[in-house]
PDB file of N, CA and C in Angstrom:
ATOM      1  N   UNK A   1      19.820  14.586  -7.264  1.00  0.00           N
ATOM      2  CA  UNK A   1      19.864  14.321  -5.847  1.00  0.00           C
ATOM      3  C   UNK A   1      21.314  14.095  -5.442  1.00  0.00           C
ATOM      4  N   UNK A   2      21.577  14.332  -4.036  1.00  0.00           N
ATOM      5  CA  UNK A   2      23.010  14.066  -3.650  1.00  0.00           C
ATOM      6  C   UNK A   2      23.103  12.508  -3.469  1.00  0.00           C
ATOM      7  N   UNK A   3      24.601  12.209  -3.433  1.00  0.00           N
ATOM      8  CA  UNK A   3      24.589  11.207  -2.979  1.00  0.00           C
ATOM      9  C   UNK A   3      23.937  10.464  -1.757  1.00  0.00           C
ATOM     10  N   UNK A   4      24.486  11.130  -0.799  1.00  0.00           N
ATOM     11  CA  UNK A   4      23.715  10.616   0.442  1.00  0.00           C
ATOM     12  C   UNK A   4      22.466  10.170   0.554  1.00  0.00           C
ATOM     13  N   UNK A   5      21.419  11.460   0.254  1.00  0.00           N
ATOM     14  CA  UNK A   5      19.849  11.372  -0.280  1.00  0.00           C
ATOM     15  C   UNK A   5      19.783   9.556  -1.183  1.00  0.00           C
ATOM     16  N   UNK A   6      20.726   9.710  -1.981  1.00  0.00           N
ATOM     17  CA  UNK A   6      20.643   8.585  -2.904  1.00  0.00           C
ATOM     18  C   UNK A   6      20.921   7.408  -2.299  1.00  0.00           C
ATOM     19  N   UNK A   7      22.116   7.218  -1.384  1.00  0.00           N
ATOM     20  CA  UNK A   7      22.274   5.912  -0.624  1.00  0.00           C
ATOM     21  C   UNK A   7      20.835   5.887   0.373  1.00  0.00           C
ATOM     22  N   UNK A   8      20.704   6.838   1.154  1.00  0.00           N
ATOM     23  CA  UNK A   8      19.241   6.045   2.312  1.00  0.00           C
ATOM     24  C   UNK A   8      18.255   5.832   1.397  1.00  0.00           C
ATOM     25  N   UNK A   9      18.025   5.898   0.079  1.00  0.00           N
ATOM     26  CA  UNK A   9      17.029   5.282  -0.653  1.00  0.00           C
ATOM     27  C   UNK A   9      17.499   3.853  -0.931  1.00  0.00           C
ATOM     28  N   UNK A  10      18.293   3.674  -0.786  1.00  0.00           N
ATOM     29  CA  UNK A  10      19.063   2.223  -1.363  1.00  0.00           C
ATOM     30  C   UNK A  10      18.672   1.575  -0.333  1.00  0.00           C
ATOM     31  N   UNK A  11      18.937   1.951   0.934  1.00  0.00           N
ATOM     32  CA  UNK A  11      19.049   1.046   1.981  1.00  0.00           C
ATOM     33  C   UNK A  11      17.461   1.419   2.316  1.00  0.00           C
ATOM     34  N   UNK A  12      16.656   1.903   2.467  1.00  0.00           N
ATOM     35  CA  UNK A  12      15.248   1.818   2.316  1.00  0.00           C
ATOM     36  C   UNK A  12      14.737   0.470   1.713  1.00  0.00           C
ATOM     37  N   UNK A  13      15.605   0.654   0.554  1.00  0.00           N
ATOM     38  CA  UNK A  13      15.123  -0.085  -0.764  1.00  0.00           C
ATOM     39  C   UNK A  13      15.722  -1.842  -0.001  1.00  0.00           C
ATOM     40  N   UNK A  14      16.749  -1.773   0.143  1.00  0.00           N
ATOM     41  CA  UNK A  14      17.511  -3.003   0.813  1.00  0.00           C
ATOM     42  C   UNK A  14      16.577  -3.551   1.870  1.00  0.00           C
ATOM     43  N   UNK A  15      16.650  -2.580   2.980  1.00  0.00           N
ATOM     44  CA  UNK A  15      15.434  -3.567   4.152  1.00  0.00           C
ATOM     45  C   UNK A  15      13.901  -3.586   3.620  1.00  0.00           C
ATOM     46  N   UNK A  16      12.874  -3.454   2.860  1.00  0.00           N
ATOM     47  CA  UNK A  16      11.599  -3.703   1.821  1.00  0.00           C
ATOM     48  C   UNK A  16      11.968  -5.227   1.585  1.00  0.00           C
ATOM     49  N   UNK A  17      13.084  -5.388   0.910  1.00  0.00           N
ATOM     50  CA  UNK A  17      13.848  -6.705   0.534  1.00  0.00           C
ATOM     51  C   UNK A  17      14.532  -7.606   1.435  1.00  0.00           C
ATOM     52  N   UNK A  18      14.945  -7.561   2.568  1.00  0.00           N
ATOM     53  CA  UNK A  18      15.515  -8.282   3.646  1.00  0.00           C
ATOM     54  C   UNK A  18      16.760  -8.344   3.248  1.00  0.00           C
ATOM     55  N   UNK A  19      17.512  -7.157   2.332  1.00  0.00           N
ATOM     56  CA  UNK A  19      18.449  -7.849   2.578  1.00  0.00           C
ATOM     57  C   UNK A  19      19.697  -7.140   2.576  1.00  0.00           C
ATOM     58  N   UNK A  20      21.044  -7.308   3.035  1.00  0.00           N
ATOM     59  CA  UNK A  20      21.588  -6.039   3.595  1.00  0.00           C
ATOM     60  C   UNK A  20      22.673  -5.451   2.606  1.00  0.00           C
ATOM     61  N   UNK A  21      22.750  -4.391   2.929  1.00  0.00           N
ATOM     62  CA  UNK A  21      23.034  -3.277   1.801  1.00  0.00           C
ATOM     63  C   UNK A  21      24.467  -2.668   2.758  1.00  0.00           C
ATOM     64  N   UNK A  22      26.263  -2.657   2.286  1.00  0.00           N
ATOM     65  CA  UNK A  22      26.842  -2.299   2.676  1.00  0.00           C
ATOM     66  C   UNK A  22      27.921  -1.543   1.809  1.00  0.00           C
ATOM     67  N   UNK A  23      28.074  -0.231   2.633  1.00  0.00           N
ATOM     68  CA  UNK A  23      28.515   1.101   1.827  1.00  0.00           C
ATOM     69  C   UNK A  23      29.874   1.236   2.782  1.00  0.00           C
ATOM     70  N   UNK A  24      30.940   1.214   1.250  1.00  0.00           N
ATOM     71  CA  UNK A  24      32.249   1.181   1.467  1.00  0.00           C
ATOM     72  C   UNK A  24      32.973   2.354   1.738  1.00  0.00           C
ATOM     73  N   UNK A  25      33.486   2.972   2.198  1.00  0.00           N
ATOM     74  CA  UNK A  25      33.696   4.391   1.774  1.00  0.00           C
ATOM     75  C   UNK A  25      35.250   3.989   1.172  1.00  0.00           C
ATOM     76  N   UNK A  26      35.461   3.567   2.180  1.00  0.00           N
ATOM     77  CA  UNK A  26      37.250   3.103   2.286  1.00  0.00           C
ATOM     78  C   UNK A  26      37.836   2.860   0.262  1.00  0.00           C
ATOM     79  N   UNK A  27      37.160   1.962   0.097  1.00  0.00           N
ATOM     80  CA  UNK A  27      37.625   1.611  -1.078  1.00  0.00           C
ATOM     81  C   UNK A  27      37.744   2.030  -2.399  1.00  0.00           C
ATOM     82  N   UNK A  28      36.715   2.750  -2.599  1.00  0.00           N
ATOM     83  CA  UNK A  28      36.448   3.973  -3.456  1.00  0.00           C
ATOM     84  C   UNK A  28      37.662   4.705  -3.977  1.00  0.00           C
ATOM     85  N   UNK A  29      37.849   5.167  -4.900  1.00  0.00           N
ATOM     86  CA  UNK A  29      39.253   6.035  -5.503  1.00  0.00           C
ATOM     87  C   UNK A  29      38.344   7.349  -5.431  1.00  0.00           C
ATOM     88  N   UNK A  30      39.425   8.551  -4.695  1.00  0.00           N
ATOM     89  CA  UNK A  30      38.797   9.980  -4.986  1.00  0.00           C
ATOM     90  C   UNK A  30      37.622  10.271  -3.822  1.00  0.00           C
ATOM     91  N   UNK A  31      36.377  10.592  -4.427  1.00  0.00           N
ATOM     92  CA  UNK A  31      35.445  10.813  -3.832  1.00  0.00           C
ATOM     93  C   UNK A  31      34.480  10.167  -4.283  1.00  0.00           C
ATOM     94  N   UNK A  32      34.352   8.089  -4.303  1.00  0.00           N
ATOM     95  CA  UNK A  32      33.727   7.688  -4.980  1.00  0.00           C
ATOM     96  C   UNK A  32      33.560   6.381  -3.531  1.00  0.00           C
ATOM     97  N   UNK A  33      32.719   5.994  -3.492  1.00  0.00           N
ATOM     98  CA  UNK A  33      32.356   4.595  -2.819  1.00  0.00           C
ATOM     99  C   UNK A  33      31.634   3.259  -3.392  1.00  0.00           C
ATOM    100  N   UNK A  34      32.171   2.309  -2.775  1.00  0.00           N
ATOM    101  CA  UNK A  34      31.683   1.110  -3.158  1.00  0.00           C
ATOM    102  C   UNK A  34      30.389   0.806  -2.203  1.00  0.00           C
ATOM    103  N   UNK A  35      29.275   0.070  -3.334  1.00  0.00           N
ATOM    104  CA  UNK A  35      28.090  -0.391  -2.536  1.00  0.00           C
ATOM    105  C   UNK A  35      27.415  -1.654  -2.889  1.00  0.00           C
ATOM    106  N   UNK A  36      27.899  -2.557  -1.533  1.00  0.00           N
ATOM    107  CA  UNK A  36      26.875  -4.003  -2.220  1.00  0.00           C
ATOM    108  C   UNK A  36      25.487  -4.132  -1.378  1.00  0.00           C
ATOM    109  N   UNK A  37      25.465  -5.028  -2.533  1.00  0.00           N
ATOM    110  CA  UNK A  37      23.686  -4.918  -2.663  1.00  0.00           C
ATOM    111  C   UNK A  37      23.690  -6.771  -2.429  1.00  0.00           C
ATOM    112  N   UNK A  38      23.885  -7.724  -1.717  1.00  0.00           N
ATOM    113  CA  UNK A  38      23.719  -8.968  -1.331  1.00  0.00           C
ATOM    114  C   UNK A  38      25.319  -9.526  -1.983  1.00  0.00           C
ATOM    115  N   UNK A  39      25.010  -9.930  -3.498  1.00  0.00           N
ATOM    116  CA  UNK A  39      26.202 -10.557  -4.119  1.00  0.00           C
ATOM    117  C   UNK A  39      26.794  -9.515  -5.473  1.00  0.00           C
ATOM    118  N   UNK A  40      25.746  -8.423  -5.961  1.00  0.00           N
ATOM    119  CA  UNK A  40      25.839  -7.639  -6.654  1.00  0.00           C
ATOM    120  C   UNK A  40      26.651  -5.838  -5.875  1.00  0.00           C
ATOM    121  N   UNK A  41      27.462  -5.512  -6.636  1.00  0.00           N
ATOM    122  CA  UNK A  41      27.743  -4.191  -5.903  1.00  0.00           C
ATOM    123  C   UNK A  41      28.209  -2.720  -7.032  1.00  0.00           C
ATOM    124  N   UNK A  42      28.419  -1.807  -7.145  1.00  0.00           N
ATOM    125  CA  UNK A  42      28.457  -0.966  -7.988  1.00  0.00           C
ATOM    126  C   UNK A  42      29.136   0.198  -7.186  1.00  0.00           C
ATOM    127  N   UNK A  43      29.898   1.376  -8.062  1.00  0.00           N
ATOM    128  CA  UNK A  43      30.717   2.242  -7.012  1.00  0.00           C
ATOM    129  C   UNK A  43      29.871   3.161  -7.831  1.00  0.00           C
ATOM    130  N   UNK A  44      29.654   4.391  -6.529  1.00  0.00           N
ATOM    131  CA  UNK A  44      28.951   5.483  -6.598  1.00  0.00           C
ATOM    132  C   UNK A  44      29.482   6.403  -6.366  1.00  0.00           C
ATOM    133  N   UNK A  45      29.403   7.518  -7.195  1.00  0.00           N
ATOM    134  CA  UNK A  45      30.506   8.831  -7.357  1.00  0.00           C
ATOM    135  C   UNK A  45      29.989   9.770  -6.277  1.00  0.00           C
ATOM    136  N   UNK A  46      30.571  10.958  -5.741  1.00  0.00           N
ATOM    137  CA  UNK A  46      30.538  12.128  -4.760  1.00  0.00           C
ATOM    138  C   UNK A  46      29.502  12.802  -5.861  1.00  0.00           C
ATOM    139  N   UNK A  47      28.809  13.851  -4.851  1.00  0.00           N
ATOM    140  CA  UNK A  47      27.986  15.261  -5.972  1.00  0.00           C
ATOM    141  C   UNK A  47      26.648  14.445  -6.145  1.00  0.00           C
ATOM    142  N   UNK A  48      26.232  14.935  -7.377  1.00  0.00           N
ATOM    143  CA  UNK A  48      25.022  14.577  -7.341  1.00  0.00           C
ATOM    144  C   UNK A  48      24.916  13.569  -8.578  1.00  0.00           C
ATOM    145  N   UNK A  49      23.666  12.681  -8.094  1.00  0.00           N
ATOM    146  CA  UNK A  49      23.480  11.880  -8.769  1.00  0.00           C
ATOM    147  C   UNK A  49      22.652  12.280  -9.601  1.00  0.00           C
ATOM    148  N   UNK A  50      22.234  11.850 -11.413  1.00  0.00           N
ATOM    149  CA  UNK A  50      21.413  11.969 -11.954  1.00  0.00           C
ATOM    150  C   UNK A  50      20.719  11.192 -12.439  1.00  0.00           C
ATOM    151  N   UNK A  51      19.102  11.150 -12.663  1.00  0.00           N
ATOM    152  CA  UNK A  51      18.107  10.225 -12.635  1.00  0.00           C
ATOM    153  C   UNK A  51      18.489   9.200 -13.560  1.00  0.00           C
ATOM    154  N   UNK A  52      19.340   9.443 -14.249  1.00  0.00           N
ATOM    155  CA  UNK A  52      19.507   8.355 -15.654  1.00  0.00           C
ATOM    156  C   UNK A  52      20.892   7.410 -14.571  1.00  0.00           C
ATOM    157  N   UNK A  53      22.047   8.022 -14.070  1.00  0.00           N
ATOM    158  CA  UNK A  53      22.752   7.825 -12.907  1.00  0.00           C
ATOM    159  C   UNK A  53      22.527   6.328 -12.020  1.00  0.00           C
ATOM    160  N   UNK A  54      21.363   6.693 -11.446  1.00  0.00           N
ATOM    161  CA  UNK A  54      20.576   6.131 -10.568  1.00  0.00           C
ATOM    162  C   UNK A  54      20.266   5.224 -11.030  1.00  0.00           C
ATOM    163  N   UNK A  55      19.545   4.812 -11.995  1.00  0.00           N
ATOM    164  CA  UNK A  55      18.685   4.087 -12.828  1.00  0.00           C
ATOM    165  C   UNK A  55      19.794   3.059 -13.283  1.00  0.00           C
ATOM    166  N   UNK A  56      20.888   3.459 -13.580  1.00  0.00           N
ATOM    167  CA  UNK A  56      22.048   2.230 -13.560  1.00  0.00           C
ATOM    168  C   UNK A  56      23.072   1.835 -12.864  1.00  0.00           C
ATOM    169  N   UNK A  57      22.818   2.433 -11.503  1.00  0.00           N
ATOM    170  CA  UNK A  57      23.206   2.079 -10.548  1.00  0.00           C
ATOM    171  C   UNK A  57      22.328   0.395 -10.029  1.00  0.00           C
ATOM    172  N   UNK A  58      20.966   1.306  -9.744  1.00  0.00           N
ATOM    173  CA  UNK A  58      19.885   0.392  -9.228  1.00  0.00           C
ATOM    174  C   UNK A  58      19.806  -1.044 -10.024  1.00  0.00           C
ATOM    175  N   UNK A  59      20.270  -0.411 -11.511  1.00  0.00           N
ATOM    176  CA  UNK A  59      20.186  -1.679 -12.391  1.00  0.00           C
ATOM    177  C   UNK A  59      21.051  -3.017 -12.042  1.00  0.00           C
ATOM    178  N   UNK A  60      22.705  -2.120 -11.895  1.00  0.00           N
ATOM    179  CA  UNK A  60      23.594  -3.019 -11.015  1.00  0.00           C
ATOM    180  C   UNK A  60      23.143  -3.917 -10.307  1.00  0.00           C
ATOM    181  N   UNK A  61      22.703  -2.990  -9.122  1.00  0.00           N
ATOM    182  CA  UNK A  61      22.531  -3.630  -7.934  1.00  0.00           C
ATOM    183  C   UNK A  61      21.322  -4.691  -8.188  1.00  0.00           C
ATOM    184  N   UNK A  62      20.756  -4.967  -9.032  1.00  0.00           N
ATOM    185  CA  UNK A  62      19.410  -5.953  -8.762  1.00  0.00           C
ATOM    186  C   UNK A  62      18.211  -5.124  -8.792  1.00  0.00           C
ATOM    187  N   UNK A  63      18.206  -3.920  -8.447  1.00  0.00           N
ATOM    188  CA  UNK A  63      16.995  -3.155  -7.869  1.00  0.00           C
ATOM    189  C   UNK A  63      16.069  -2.848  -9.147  1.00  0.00           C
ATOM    190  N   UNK A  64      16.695  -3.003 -10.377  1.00  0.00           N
ATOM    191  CA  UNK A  64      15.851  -1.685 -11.747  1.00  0.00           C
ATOM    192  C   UNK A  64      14.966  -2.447 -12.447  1.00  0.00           C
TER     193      UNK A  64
END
């Protein structure tokens, strides 16, 4: 999945949970962004994400 596809699942995933989910672009090196998840946050690369990818992203964030 692309990134994008991959962040509005996050933030799907964020309001289910009450709680807010903010995507950095700015800070990121390259074509990479930062994303917190309340007090937890993780940077997410450009292109596509892959299911194993995801899965430790989400882990980061609290979500896995």
């Amino acid at each position: 999945m692309k990134r994008d596809q991959f962040l509005r699942e996050l933030s799907k995933d964020a309001r289910k949970l009450g709680v807010k989910l903010e995507i950095d672009m700015a800070r990121g090196k390259g074509g990479h962004c930062v994303v917190h998840l309340g007090n937890s946050f993780s940077v997410v690369k450009s292109g596509e994400i892959t299911p194993l990818m995801a899965k430790l992203i989400r882990k980061q964030l609290g979500l896995g």
